[in-house]
PDB file of N, CA and C in Angstrom:
ATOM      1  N   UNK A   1     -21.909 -17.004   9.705  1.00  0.00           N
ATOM      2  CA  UNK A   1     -21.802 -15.828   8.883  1.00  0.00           C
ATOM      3  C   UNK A   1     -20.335 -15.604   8.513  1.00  0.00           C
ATOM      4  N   UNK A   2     -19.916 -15.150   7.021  1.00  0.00           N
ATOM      5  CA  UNK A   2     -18.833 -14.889   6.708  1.00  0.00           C
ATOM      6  C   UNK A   2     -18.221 -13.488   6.826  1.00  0.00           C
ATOM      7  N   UNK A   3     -17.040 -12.974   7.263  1.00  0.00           N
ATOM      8  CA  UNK A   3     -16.975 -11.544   6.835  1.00  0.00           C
ATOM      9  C   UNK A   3     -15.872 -11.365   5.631  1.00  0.00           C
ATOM     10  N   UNK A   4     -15.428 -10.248   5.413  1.00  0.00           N
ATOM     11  CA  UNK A   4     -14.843  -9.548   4.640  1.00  0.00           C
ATOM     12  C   UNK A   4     -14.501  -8.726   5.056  1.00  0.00           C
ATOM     13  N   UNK A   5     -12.706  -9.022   4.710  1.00  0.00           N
ATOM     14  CA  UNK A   5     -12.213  -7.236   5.299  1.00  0.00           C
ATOM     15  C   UNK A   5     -11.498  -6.689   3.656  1.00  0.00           C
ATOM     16  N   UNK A   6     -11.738  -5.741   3.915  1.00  0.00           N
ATOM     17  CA  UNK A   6     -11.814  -4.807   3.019  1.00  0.00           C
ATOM     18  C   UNK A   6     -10.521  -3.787   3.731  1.00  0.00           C
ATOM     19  N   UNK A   7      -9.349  -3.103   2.882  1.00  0.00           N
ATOM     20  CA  UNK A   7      -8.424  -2.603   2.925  1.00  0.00           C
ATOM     21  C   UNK A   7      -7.998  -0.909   2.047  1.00  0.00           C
ATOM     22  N   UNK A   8      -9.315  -0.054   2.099  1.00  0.00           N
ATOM     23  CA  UNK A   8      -9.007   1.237   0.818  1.00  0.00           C
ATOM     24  C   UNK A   8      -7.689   1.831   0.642  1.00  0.00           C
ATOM     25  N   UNK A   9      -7.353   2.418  -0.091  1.00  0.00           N
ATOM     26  CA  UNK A   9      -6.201   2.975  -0.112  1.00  0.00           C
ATOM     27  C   UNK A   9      -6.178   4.572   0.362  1.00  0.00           C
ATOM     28  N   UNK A  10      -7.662   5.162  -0.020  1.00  0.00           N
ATOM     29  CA  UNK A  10      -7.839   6.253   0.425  1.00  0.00           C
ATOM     30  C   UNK A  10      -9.234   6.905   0.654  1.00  0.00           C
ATOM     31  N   UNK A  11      -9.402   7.958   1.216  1.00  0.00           N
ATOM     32  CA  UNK A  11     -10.623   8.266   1.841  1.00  0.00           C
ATOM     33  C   UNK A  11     -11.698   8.042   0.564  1.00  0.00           C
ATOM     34  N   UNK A  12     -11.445   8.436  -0.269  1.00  0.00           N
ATOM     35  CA  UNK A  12     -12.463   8.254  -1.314  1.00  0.00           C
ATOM     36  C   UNK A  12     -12.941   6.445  -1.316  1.00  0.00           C
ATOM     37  N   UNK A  13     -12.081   5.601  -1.749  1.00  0.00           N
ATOM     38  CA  UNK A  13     -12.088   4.533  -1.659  1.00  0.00           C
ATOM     39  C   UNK A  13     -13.005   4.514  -0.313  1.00  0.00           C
ATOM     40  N   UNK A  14     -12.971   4.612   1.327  1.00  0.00           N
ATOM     41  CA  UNK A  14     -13.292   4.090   2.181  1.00  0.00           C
ATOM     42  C   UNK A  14     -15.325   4.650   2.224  1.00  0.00           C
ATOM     43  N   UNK A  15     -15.102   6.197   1.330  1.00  0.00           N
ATOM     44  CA  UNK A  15     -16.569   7.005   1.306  1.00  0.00           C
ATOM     45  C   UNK A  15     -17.487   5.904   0.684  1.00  0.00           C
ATOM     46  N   UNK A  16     -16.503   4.874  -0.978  1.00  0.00           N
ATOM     47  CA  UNK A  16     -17.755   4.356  -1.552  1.00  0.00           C
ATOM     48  C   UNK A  16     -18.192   2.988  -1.205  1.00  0.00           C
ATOM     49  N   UNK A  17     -17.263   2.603   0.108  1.00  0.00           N
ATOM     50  CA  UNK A  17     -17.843   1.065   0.933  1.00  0.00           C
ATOM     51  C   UNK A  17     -18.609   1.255   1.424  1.00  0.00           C
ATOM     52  N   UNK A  18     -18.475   2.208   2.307  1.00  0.00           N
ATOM     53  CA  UNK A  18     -19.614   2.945   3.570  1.00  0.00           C
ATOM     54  C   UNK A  18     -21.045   3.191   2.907  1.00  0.00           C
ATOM     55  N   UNK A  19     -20.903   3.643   1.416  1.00  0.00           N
ATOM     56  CA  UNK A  19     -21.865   3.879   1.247  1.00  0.00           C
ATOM     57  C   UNK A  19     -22.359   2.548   0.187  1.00  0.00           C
ATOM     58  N   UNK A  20     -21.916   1.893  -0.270  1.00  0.00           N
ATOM     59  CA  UNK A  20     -22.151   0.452  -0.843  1.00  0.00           C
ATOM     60  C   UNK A  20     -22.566  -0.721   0.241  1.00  0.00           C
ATOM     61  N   UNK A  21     -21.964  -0.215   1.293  1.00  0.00           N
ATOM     62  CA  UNK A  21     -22.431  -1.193   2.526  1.00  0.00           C
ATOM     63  C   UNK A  21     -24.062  -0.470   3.306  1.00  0.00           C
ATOM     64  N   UNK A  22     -24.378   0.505   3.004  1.00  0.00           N
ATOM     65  CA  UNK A  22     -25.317   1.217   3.162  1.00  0.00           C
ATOM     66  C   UNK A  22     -26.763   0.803   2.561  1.00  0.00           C
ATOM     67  N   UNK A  23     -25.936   0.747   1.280  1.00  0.00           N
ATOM     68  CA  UNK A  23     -27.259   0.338   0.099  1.00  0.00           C
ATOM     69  C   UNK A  23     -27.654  -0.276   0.214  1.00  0.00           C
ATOM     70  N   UNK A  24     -27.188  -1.895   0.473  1.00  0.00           N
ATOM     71  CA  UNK A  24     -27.374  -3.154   0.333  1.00  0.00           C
ATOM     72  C   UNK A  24     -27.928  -3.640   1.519  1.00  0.00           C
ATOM     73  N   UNK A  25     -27.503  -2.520   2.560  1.00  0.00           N
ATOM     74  CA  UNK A  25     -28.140  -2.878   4.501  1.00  0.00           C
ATOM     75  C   UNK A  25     -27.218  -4.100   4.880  1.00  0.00           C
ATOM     76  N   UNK A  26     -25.563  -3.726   4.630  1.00  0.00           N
ATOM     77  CA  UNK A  26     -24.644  -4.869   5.346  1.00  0.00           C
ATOM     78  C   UNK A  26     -24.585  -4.221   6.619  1.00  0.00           C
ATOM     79  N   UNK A  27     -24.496  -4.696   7.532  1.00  0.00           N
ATOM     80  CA  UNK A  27     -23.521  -3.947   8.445  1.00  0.00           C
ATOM     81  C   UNK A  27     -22.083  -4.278   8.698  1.00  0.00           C
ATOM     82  N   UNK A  28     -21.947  -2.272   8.755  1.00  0.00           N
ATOM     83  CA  UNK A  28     -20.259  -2.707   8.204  1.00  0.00           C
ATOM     84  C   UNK A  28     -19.705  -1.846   9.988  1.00  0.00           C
ATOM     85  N   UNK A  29     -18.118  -2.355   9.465  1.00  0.00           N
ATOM     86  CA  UNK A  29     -18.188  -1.473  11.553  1.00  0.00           C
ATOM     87  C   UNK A  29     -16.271  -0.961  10.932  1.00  0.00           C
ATOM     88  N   UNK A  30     -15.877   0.157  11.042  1.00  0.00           N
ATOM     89  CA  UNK A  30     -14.635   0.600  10.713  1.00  0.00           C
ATOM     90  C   UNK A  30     -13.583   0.317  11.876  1.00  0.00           C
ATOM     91  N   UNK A  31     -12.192  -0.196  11.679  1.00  0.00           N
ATOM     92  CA  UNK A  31     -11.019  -0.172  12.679  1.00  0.00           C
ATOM     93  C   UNK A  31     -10.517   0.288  12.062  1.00  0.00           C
ATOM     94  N   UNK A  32     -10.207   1.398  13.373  1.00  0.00           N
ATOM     95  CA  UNK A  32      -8.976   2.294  13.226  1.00  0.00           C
ATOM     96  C   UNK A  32      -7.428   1.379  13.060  1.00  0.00           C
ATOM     97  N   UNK A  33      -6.699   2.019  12.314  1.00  0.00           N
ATOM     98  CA  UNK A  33      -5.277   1.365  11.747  1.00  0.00           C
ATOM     99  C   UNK A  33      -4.412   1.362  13.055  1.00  0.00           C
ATOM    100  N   UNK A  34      -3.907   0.606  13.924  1.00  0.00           N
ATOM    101  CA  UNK A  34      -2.853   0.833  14.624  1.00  0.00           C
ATOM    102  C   UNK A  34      -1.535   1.543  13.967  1.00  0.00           C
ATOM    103  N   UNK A  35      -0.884   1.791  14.776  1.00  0.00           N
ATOM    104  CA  UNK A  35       0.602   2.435  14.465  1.00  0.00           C
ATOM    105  C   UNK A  35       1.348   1.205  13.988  1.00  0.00           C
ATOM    106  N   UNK A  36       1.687  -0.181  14.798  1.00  0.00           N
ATOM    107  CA  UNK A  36       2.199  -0.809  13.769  1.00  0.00           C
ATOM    108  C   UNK A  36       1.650  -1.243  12.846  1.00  0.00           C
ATOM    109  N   UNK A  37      -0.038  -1.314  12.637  1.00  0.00           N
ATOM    110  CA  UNK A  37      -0.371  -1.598  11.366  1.00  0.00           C
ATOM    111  C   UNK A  37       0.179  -0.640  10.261  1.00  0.00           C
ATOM    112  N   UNK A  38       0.078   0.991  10.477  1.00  0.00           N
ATOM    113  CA  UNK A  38       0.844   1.540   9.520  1.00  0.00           C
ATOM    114  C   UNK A  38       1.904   1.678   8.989  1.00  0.00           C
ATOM    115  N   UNK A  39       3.043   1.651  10.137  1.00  0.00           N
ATOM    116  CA  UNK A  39       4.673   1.558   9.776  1.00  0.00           C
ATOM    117  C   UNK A  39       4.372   0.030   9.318  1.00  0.00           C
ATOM    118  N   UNK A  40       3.932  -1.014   8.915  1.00  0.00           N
ATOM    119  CA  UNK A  40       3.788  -2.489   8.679  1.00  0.00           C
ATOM    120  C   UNK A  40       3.155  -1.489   6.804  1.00  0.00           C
ATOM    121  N   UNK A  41       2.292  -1.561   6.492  1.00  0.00           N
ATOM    122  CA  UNK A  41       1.856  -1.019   5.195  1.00  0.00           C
ATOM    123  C   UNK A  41       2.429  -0.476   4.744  1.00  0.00           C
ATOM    124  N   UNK A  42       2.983   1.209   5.372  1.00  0.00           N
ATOM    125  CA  UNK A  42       4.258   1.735   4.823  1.00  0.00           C
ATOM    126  C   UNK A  42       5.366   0.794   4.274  1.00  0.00           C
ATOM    127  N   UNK A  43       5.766   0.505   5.040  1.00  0.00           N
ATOM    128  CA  UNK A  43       6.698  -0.541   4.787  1.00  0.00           C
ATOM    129  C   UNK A  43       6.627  -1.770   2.852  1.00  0.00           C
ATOM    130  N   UNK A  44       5.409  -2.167   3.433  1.00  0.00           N
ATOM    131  CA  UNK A  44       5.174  -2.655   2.500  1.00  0.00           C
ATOM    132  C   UNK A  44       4.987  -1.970   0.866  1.00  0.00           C
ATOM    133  N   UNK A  45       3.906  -0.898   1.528  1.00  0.00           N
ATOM    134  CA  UNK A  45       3.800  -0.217  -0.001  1.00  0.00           C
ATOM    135  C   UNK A  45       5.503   0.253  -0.646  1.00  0.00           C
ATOM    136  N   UNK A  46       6.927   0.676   0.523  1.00  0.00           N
ATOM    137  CA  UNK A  46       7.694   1.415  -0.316  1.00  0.00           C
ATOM    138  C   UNK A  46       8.438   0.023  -0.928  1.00  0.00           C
ATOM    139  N   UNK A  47       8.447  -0.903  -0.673  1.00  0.00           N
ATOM    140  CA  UNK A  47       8.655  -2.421  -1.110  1.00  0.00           C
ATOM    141  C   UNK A  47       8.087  -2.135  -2.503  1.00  0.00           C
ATOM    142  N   UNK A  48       7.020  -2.444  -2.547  1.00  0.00           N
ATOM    143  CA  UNK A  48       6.801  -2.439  -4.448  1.00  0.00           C
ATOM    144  C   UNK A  48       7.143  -1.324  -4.956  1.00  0.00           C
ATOM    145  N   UNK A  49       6.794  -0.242  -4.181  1.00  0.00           N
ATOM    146  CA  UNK A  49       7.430   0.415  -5.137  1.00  0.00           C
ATOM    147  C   UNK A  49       9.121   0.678  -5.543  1.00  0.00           C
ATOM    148  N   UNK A  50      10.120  -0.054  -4.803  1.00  0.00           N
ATOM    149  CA  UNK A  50      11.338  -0.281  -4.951  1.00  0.00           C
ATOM    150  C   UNK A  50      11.504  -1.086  -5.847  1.00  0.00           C
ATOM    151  N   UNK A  51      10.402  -2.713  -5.937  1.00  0.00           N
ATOM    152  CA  UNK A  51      10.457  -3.358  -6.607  1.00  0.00           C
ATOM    153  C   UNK A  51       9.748  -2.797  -8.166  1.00  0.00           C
ATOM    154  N   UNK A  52       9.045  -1.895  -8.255  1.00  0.00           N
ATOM    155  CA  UNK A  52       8.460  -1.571  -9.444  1.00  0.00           C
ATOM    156  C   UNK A  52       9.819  -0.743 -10.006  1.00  0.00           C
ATOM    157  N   UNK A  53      10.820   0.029  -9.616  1.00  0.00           N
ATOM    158  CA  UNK A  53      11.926   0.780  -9.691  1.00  0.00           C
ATOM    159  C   UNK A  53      13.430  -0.684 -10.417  1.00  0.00           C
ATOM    160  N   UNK A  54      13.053  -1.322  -9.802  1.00  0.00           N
ATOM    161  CA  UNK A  54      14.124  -2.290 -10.206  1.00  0.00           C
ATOM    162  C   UNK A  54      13.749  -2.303 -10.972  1.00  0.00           C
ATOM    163  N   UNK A  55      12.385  -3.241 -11.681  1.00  0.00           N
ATOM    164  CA  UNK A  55      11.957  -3.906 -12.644  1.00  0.00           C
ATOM    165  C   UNK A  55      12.166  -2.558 -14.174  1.00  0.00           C
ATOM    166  N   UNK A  56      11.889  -1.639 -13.528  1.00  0.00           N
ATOM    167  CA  UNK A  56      12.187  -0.196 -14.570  1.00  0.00           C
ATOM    168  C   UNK A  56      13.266  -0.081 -14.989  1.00  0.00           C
ATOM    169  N   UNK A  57      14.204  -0.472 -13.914  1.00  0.00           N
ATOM    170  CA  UNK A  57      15.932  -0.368 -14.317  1.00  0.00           C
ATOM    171  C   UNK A  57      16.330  -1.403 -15.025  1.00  0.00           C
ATOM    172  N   UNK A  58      15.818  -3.299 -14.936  1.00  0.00           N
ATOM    173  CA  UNK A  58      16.004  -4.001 -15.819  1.00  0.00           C
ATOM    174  C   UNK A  58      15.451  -3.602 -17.259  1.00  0.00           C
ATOM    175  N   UNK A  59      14.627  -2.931 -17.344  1.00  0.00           N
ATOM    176  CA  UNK A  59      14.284  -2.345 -18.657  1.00  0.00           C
ATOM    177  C   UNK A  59      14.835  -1.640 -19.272  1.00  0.00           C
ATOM    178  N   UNK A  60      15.485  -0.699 -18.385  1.00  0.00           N
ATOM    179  CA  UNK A  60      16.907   0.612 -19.027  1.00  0.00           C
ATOM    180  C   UNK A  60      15.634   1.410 -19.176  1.00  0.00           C
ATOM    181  N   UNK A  61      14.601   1.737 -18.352  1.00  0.00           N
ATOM    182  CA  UNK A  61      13.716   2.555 -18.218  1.00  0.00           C
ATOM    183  C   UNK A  61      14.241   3.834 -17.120  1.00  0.00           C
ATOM    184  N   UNK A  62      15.148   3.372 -16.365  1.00  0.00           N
ATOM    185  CA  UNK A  62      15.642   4.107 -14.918  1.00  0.00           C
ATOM    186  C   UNK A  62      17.137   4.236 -14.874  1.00  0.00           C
ATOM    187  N   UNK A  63      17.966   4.582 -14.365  1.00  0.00           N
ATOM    188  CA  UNK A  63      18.904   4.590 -14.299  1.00  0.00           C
ATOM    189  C   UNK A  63      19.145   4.647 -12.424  1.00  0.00           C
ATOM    190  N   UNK A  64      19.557   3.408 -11.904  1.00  0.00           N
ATOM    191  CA  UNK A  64      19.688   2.895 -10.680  1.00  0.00           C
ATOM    192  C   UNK A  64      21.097   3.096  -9.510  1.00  0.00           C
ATOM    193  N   UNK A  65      21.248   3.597  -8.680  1.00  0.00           N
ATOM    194  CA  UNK A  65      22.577   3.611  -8.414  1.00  0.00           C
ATOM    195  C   UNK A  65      23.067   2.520  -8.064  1.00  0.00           C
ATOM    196  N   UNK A  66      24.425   2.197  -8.334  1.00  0.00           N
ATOM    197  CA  UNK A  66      24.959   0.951  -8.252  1.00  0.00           C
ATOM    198  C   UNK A  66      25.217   0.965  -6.560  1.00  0.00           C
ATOM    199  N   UNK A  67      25.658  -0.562  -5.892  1.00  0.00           N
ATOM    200  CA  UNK A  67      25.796  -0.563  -4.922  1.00  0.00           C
ATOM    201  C   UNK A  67      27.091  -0.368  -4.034  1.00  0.00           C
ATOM    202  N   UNK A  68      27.999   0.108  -5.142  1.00  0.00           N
ATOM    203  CA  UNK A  68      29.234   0.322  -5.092  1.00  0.00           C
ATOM    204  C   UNK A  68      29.106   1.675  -5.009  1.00  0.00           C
ATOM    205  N   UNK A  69      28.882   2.198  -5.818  1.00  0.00           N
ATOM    206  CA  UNK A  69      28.713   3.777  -5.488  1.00  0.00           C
ATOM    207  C   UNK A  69      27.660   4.565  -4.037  1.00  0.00           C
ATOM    208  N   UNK A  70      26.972   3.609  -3.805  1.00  0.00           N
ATOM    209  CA  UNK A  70      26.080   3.567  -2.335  1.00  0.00           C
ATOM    210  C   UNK A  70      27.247   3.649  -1.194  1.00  0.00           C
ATOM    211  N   UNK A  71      28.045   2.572  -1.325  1.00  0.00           N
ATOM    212  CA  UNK A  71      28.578   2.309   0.073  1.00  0.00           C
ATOM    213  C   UNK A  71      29.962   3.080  -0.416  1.00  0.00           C
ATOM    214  N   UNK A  72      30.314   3.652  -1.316  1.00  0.00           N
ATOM    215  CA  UNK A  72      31.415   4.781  -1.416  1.00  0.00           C
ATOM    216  C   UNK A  72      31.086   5.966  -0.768  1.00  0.00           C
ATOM    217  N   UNK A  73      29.758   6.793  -0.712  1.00  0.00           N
ATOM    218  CA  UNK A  73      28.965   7.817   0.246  1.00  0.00           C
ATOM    219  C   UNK A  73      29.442   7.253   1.106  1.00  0.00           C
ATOM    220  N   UNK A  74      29.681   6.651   1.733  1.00  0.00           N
ATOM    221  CA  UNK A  74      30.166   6.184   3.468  1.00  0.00           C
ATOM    222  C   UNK A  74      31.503   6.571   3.759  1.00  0.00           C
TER     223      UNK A  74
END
């Protein structure tokens, strides 16, 4: 037998597996997220979105602080 893991982003998302896994008579079984699984996702999600922020600033969509002016705050 094969499984599938499945990853929602939010409760809504997780309401329409439960109930798609319902319909069909999968059995489905939920794990709870560890703590480093979350600081690990966190992590990840603020990653793209840093990287979606660059890619905005190569566009002249954003205006980015330079890294010179970063380590001058110090």
């Amino acid at each position: 037998m094969q499984q599938i893991t499945l990853q929602p982003h939010n409760d809504q998302e997780m309401r329409l597996i439960k109930q798609l896994a319902k319909t069909l008579n999968i059995k489905a079984t939920v794990e709870k997220e560890t703590s480093k699984q979350k600081k690990e996702r966190e992590f990840l999600d603020s990653f793209d979105r840093r990287s979606e922020d660059v890619k905005a600033h190569l566009k002249g969509e954003k205006k980015l602080q330079s890294a010179r002016d970063f380590l001058n705050e110090f």
